[in-house]
Protein backbone atom coordinates (compact mmCIF):
# COMPACT_ATOMS: atom_id res chain seq x y z
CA UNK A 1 87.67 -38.34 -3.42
CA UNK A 2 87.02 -41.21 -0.61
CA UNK A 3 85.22 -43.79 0.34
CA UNK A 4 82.34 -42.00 0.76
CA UNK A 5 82.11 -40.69 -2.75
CA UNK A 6 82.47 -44.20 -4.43
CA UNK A 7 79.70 -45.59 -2.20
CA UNK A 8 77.30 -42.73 -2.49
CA UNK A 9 77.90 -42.03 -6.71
CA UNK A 10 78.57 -45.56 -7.64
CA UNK A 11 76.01 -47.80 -4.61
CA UNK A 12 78.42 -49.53 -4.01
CA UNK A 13 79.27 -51.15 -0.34
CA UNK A 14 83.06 -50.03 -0.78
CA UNK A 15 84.74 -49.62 2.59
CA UNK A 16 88.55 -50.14 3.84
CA UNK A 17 89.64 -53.59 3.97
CA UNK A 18 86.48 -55.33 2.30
CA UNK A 19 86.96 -58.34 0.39
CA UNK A 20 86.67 -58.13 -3.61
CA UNK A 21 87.22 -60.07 -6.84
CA UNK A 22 87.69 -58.35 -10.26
CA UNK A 23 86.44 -59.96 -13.44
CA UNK A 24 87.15 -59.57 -17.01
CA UNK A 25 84.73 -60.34 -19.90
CA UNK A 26 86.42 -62.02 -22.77
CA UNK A 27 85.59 -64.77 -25.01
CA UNK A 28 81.82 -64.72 -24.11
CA UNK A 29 82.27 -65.48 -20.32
CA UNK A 30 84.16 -63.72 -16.83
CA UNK A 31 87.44 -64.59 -15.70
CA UNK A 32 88.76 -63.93 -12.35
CA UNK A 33 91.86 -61.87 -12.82
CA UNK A 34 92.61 -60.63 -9.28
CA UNK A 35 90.90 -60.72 -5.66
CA UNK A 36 92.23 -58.83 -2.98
CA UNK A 37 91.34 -56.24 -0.38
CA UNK A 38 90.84 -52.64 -1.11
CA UNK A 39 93.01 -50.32 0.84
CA UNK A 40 91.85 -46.66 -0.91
CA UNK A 41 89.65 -44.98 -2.92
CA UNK A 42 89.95 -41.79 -5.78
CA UNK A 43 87.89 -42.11 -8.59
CA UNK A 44 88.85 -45.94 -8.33
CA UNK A 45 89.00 -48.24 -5.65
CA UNK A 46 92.63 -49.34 -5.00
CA UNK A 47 94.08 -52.57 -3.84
CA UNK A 48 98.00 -53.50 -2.70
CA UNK A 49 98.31 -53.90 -6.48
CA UNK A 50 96.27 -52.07 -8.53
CA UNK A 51 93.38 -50.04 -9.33
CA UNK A 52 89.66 -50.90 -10.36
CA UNK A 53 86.79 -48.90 -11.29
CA UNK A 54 83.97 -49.45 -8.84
CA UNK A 55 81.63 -50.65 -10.96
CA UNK A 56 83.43 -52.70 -13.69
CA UNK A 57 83.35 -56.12 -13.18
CA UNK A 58 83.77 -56.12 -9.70
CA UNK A 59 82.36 -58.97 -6.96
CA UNK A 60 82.19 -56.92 -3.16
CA UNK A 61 82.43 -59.74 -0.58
CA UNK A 62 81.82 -60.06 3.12
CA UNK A 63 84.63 -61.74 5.26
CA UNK A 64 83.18 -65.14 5.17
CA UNK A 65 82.98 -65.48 1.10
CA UNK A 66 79.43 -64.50 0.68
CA UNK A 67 78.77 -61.93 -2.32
CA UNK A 68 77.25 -58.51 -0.69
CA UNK A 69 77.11 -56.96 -4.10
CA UNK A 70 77.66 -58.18 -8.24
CA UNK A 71 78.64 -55.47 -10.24
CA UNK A 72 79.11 -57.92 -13.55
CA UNK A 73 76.48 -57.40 -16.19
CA UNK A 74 74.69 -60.24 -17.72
């Protein structure tokens, strides 16, 4: 698996080194729980520290802060 696969299964703008924030849902809202960088890809995207499904919670960010792309559901 790569890159490639989690952008082009999941639509997501995944690539080495982008910005991202990873968000819970508990107690009726989302709650940042880790934002990092992500350094590899298998069926996950992978940070220093962990692992995150590509489309669970996730916040993709460009380098200045902006959000590219909310994968939270309403």
């Amino acid at each position: 698996m790569s890159m490639e696969y989690i952008r082009k299964n999941y639509g997501v703008p995944a690539n080495r080194g982008r910005r991202f924030q990873s968000y819970v849902f508990a107690a009726g809202k989302w709650t940042l729980v880790y934002e990092g960088r992500i350094t590899s890809a298998t069926h996950y995207i992978r940070s220093k520290w962990a692992r995150f499904h590509p489309t669970s919670g996730i916040v993709y960010l460009n380098e200045d802060g902006t959000v590219l792309m909310d994968t939270r559901n309403p």
